[in-house]
Structures are given as C-alpha cells and as structure tokens.
PDB file of N, CA and C in Angstrom:
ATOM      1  N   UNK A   1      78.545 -35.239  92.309  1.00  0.00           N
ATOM      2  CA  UNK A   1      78.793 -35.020  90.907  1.00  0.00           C
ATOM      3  C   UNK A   1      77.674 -35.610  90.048  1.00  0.00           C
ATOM      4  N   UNK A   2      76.975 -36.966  90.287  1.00  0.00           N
ATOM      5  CA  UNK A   2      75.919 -37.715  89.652  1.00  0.00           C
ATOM      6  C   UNK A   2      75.118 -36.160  89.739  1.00  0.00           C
ATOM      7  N   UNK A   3      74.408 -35.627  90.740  1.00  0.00           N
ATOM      8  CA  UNK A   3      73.326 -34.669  90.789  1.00  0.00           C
ATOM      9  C   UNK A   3      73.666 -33.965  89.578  1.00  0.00           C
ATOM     10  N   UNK A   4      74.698 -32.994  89.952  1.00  0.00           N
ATOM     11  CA  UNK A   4      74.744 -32.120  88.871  1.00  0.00           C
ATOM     12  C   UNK A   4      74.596 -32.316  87.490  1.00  0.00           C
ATOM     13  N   UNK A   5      75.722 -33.949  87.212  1.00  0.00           N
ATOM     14  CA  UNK A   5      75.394 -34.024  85.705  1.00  0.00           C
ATOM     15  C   UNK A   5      73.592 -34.704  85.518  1.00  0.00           C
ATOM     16  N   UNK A   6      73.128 -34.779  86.689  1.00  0.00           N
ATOM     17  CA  UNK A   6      71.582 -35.193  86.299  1.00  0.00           C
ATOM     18  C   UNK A   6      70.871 -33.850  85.434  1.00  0.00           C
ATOM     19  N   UNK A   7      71.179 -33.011  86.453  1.00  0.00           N
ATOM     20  CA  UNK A   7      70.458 -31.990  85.927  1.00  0.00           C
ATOM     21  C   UNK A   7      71.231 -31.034  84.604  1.00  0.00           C
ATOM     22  N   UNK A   8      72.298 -31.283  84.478  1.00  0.00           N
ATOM     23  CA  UNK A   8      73.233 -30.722  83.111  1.00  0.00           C
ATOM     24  C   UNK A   8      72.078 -32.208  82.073  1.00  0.00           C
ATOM     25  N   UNK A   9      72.227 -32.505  82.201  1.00  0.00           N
ATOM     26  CA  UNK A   9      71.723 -33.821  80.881  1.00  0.00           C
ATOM     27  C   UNK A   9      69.705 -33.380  81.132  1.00  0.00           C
ATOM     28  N   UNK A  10      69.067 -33.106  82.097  1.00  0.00           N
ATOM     29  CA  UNK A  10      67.646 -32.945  82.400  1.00  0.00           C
ATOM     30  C   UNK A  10      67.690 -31.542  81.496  1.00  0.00           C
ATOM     31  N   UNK A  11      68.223 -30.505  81.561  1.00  0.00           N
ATOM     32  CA  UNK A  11      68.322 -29.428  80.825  1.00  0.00           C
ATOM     33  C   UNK A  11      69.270 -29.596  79.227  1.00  0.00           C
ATOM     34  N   UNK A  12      68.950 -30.694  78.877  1.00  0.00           N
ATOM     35  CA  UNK A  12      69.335 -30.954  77.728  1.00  0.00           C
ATOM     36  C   UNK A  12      70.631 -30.650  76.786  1.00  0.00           C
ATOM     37  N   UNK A  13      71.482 -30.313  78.224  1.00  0.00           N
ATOM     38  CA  UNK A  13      72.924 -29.626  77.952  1.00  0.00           C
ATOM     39  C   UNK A  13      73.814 -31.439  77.548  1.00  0.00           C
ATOM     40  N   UNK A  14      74.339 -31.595  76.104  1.00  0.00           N
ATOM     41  CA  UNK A  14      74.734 -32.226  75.956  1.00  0.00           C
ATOM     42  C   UNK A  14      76.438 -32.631  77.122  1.00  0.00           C
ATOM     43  N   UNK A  15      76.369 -33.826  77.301  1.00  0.00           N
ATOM     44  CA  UNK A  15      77.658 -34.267  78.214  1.00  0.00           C
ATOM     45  C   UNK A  15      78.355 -34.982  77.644  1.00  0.00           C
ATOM     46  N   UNK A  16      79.422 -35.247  77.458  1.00  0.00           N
ATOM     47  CA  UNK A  16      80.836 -36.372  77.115  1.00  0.00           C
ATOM     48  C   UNK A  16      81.698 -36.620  78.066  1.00  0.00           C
ATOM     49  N   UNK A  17      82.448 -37.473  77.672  1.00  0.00           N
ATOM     50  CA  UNK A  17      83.856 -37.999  78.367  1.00  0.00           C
ATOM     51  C   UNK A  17      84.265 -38.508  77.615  1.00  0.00           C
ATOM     52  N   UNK A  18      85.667 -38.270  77.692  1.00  0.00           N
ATOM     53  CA  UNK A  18      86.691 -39.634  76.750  1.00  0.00           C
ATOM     54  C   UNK A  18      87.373 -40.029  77.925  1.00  0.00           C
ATOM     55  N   UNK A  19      88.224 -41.239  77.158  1.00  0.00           N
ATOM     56  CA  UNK A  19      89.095 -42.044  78.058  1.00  0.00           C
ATOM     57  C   UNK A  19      90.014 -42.634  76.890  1.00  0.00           C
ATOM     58  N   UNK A  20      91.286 -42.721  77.389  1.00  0.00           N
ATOM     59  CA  UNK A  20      92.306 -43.302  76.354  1.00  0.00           C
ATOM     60  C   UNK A  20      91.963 -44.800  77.013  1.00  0.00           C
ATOM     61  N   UNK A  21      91.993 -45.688  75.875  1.00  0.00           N
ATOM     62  CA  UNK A  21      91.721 -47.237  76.486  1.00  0.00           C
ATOM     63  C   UNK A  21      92.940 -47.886  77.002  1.00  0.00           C
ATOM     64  N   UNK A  22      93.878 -47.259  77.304  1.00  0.00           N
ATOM     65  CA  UNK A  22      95.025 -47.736  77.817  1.00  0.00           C
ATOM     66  C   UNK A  22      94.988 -47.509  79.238  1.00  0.00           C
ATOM     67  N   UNK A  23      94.401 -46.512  79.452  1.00  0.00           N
ATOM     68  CA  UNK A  23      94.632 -45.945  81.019  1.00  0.00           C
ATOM     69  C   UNK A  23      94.230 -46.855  82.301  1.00  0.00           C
ATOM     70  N   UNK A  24      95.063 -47.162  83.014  1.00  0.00           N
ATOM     71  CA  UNK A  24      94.623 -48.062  83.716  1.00  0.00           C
ATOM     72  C   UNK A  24      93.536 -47.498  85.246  1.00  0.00           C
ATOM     73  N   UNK A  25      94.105 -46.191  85.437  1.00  0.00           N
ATOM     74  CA  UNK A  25      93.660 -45.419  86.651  1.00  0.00           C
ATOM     75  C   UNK A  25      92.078 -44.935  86.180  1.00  0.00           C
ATOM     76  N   UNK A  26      92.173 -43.887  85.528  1.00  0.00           N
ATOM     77  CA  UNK A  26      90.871 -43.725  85.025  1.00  0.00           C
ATOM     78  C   UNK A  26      90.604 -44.063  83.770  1.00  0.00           C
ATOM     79  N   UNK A  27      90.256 -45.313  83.532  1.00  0.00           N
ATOM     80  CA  UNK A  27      89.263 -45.979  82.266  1.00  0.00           C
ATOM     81  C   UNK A  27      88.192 -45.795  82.138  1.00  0.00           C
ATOM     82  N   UNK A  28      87.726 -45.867  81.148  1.00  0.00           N
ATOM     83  CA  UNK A  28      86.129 -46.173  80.432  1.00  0.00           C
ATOM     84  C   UNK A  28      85.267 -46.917  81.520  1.00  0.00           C
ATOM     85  N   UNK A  29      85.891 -48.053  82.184  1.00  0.00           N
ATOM     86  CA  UNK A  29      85.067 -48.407  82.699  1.00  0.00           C
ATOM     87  C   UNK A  29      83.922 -47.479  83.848  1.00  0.00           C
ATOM     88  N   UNK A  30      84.522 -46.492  83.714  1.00  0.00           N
ATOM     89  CA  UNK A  30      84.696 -45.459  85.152  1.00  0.00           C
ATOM     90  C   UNK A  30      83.203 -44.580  84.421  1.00  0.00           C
ATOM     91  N   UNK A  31      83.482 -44.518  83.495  1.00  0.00           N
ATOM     92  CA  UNK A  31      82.183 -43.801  82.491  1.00  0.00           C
ATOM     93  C   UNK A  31      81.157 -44.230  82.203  1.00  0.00           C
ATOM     94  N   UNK A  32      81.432 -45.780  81.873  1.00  0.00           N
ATOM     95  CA  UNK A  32      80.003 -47.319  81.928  1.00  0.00           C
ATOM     96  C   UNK A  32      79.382 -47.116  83.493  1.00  0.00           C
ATOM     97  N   UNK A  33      80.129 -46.911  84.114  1.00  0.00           N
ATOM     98  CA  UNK A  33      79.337 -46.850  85.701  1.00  0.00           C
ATOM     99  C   UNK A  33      78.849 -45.735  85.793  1.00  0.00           C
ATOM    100  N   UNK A  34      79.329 -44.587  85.557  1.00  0.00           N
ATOM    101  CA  UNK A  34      78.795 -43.222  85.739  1.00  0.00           C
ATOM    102  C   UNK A  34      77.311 -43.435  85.003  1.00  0.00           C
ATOM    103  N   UNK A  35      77.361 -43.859  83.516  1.00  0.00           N
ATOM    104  CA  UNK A  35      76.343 -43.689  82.694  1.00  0.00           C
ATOM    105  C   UNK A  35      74.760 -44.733  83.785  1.00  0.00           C
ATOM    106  N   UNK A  36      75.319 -46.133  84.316  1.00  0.00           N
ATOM    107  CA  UNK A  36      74.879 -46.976  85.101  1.00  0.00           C
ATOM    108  C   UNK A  36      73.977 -46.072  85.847  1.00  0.00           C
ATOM    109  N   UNK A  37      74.597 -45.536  86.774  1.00  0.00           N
ATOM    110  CA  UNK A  37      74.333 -44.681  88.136  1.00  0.00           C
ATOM    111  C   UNK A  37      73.773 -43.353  87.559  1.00  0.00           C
ATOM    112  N   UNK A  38      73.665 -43.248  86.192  1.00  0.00           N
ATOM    113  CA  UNK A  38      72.465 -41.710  85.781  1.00  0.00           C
ATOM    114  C   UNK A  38      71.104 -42.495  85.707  1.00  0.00           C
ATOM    115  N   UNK A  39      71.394 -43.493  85.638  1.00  0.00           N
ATOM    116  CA  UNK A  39      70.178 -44.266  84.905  1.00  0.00           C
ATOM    117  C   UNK A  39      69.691 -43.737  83.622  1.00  0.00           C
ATOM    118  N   UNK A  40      70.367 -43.601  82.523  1.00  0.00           N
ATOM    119  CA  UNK A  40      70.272 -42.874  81.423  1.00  0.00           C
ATOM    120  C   UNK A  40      69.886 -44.207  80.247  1.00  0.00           C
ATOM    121  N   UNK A  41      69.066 -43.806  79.478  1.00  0.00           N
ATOM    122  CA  UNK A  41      68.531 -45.241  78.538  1.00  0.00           C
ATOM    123  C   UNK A  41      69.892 -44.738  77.525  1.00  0.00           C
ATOM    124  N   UNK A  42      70.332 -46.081  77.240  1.00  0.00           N
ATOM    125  CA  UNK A  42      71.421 -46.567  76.073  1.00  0.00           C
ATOM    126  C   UNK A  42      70.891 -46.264  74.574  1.00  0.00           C
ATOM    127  N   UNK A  43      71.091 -45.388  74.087  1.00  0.00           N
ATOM    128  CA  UNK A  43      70.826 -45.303  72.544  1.00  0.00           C
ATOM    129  C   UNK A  43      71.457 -45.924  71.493  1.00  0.00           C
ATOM    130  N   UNK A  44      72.775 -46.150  71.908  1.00  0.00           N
ATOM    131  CA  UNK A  44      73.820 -46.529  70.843  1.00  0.00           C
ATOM    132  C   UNK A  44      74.788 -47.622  71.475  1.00  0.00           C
ATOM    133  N   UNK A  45      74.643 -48.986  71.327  1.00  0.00           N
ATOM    134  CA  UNK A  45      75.778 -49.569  71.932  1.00  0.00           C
ATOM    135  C   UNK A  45      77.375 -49.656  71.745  1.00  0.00           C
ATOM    136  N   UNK A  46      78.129 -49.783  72.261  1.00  0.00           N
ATOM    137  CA  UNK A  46      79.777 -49.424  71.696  1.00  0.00           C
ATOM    138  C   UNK A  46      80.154 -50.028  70.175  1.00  0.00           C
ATOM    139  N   UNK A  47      80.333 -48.524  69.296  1.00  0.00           N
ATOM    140  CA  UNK A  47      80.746 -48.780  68.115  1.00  0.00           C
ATOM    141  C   UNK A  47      81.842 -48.491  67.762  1.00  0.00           C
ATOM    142  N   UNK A  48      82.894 -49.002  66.785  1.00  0.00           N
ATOM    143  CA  UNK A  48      84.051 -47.780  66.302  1.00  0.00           C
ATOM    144  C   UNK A  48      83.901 -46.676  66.128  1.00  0.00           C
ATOM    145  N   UNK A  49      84.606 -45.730  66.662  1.00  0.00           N
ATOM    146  CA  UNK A  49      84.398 -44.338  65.615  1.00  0.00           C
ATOM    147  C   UNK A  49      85.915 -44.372  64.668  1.00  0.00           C
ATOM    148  N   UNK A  50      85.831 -43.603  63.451  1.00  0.00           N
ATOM    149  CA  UNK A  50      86.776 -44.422  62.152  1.00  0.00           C
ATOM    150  C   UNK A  50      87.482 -42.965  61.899  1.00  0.00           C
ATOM    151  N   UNK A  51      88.803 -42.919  61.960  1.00  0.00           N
ATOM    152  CA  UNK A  51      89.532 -41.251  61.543  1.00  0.00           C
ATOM    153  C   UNK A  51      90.712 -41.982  60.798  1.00  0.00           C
ATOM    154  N   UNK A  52      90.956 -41.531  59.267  1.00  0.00           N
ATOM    155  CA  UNK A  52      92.114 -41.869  58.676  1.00  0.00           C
ATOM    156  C   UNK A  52      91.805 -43.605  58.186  1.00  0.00           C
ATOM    157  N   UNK A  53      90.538 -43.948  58.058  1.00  0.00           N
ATOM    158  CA  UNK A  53      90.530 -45.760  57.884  1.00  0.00           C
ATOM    159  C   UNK A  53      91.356 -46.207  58.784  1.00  0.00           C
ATOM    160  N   UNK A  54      91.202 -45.906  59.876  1.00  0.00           N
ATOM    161  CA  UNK A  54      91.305 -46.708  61.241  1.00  0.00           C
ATOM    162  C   UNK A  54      90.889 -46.342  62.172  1.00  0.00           C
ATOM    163  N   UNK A  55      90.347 -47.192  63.499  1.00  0.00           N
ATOM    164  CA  UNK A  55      89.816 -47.747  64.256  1.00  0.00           C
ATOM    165  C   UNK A  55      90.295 -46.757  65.251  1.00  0.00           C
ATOM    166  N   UNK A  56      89.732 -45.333  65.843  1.00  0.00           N
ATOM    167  CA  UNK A  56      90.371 -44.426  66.664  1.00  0.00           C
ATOM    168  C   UNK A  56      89.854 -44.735  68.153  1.00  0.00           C
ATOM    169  N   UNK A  57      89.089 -45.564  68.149  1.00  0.00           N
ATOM    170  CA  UNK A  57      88.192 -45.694  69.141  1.00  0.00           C
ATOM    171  C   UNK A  57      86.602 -46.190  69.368  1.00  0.00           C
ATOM    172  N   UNK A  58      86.050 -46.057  70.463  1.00  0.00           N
ATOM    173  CA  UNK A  58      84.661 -46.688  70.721  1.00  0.00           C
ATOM    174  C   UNK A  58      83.868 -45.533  71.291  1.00  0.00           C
ATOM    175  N   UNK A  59      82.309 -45.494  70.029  1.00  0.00           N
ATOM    176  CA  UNK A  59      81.557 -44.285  70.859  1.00  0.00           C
ATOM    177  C   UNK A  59      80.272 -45.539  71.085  1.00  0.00           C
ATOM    178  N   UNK A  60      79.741 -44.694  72.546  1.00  0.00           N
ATOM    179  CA  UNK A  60      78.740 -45.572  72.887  1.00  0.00           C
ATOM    180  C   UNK A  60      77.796 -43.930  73.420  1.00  0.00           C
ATOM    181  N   UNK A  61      76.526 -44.113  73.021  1.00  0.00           N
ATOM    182  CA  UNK A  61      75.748 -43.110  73.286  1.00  0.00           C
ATOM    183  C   UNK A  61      74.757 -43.512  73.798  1.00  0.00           C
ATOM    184  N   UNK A  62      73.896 -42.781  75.153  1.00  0.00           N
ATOM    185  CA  UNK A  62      73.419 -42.500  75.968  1.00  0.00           C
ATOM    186  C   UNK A  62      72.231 -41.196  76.035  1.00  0.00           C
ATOM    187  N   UNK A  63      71.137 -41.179  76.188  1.00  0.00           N
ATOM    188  CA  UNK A  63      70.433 -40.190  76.414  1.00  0.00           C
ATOM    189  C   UNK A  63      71.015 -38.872  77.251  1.00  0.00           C
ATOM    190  N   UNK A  64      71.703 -38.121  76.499  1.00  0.00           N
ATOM    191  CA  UNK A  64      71.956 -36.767  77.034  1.00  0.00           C
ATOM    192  C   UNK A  64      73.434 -37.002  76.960  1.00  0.00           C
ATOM    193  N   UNK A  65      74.300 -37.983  77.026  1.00  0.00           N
ATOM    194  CA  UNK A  65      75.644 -38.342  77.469  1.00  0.00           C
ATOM    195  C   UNK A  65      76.385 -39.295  76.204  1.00  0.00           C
ATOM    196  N   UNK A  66      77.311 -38.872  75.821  1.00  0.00           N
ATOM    197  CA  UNK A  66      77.997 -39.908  75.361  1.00  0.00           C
ATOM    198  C   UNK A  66      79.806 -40.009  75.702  1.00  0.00           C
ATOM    199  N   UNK A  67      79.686 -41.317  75.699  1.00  0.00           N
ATOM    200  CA  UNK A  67      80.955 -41.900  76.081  1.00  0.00           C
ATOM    201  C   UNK A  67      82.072 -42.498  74.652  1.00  0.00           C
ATOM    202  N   UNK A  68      83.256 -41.838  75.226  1.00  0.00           N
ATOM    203  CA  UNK A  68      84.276 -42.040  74.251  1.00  0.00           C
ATOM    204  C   UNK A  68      85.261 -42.788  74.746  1.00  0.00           C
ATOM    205  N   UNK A  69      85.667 -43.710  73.651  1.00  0.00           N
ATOM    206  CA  UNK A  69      87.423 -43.898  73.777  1.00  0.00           C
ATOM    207  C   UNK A  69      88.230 -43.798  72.990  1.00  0.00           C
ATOM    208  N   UNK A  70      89.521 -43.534  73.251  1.00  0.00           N
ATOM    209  CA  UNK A  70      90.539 -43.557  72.213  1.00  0.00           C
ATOM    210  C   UNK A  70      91.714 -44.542  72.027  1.00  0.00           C
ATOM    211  N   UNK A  71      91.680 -45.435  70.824  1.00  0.00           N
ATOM    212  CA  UNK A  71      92.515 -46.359  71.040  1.00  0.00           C
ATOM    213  C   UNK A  71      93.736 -46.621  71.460  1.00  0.00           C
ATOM    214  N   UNK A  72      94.536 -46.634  71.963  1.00  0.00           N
ATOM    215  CA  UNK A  72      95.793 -47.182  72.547  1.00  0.00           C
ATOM    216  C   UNK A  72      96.629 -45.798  72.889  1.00  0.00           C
ATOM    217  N   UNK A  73      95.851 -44.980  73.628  1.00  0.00           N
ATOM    218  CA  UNK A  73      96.558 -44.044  74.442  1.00  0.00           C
ATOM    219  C   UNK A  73      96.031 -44.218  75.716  1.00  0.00           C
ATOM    220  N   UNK A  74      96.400 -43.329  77.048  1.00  0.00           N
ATOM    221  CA  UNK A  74      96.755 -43.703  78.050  1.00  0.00           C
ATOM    222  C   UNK A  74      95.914 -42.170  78.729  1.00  0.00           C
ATOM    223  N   UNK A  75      96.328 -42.115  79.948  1.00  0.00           N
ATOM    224  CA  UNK A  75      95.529 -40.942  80.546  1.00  0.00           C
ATOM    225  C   UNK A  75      95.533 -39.387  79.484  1.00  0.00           C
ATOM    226  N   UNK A  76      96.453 -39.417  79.123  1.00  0.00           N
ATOM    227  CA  UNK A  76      96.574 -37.978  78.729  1.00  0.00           C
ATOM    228  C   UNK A  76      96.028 -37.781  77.182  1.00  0.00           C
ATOM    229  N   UNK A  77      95.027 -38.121  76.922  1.00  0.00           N
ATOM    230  CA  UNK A  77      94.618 -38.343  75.536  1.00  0.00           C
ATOM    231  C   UNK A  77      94.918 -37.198  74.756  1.00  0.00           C
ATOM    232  N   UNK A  78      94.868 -35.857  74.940  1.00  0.00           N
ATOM    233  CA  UNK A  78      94.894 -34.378  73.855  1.00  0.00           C
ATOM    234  C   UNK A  78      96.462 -34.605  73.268  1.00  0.00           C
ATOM    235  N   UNK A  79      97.544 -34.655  74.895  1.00  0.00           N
ATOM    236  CA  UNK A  79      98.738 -34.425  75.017  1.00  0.00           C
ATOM    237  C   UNK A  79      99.459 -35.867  73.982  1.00  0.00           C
ATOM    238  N   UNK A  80      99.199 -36.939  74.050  1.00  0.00           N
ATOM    239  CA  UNK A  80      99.203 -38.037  73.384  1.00  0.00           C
ATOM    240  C   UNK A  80      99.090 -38.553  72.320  1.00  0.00           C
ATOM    241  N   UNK A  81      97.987 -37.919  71.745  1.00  0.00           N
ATOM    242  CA  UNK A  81      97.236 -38.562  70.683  1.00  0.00           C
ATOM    243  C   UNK A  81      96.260 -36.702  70.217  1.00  0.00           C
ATOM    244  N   UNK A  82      96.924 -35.930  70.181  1.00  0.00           N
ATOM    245  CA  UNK A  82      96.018 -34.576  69.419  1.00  0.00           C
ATOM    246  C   UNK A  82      95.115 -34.574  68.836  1.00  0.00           C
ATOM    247  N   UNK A  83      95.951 -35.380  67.686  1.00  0.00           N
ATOM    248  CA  UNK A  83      94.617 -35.279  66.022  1.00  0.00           C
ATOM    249  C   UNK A  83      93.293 -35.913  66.541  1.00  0.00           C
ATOM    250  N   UNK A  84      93.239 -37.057  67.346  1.00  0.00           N
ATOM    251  CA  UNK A  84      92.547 -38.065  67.771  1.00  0.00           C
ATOM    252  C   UNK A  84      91.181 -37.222  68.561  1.00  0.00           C
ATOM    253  N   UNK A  85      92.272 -36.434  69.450  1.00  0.00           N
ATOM    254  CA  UNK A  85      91.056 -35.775  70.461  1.00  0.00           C
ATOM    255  C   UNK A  85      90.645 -34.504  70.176  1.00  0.00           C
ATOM    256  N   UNK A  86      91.444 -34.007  69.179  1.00  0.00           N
ATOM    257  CA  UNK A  86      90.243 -32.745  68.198  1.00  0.00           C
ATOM    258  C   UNK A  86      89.188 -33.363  67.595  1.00  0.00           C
ATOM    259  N   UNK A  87      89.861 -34.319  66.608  1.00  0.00           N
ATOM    260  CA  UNK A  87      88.424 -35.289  65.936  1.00  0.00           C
ATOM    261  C   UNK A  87      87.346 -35.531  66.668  1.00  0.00           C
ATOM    262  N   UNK A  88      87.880 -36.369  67.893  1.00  0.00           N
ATOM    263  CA  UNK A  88      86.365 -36.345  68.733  1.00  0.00           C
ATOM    264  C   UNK A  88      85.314 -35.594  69.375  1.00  0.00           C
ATOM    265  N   UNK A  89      86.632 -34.244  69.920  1.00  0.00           N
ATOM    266  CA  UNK A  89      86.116 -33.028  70.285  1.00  0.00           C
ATOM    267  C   UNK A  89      84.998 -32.448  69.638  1.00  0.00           C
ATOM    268  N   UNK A  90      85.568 -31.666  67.770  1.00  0.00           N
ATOM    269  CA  UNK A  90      85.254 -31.340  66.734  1.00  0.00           C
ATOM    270  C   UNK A  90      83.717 -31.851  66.667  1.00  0.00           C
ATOM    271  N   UNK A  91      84.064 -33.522  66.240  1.00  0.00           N
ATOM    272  CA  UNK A  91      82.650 -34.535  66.021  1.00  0.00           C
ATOM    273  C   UNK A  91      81.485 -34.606  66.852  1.00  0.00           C
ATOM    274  N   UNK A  92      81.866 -34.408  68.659  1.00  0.00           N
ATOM    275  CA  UNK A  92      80.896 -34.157  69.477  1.00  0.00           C
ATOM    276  C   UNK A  92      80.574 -32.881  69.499  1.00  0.00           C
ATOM    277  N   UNK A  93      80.809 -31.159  69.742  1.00  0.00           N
ATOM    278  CA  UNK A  93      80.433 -30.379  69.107  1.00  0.00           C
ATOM    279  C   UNK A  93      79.814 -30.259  67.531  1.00  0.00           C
ATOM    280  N   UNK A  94      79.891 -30.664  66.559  1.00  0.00           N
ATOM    281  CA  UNK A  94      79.218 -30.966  65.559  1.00  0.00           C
ATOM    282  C   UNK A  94      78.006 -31.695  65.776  1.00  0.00           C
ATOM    283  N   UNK A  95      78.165 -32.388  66.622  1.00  0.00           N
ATOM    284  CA  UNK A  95      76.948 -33.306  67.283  1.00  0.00           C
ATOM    285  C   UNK A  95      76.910 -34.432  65.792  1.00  0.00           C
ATOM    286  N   UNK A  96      77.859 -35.043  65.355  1.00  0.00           N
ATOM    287  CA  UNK A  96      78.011 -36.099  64.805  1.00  0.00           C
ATOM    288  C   UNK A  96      78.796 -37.472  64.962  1.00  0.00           C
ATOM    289  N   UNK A  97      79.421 -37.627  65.937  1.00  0.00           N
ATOM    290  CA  UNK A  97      79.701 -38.792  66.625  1.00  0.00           C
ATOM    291  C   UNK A  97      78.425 -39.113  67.427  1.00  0.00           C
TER     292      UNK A  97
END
C-alpha cells in the first residue's frame, strides 16, 4: 500500500485520511506512521481545524498528503459526526484545509 500511495502523491494526486480521535483500533496514530514510512517532508504541524467556533479537529499537512482528525468521534466518522466529515471532505477538495 506505501508503493502505491508513493506514486499517487509522486504524480501529484492529492491524498487524505481522517480518523475520529476516539477510535481506538484505527487512530491517527496509524496515519503519523504511514506519513513516517512515505518519508514525506511535514509542511504543516498539527493544528485545529475550526467549524461552528469550535475545535472539530487536528489538520497536519504533509507534502502530497494530509492528515485529519475529528474530535471526539470514534471509527465511523461520516455515520457519527456528518456535518464534521462533509466539512472536511468539502475543505480538502476545495484544497483549503
């Protein structure tokens, strides 16, 4: 899977992931390692991203890749938390998160 997204991110095809920060099975942390193991230079270190004047989560951006979270939901982030994961959706297609 590393290969492929090497070459999805080498062909300048933007990549994401979210993660609800609750999830204990597959967390964020799982995405900090992925990003690790691209060897991808860090552009942006983990910031809030802000929906409604509050705190929806943490974007951290990466050359070709960026990594999301969403605050206090759990694996199923769309099903969970909707508004949350259109916003981010929306914002990374916009290419403004």
């Amino acid at each position: 899977m590393l290969d492929f997204m090497k070459n999805i991110i080498k062909a300048k095809v933007p990549v994401w992931a979210h993660y609800g920060d609750t999830d204990i099975v597959c967390n964020f942390l799982i995405g900090e390692r992925v990003a690790t193991q691209l060897g991808i230079e860090l552009l942006t270190p983990k910031t809030p991203w802000i929906l409604e004047d509050q705190i929806g989560g943490t974007v951290t951006k990466y050359d070709g890749f960026t990594l999301l979270t969403v605050r206090g939901v759990g694996h199923m982030v769309p099903e969970w938390a909707p508004k949350r994961a259109f916003y981010i959706l929306t914002q990374f297609l916009n290419q403004t998160i």
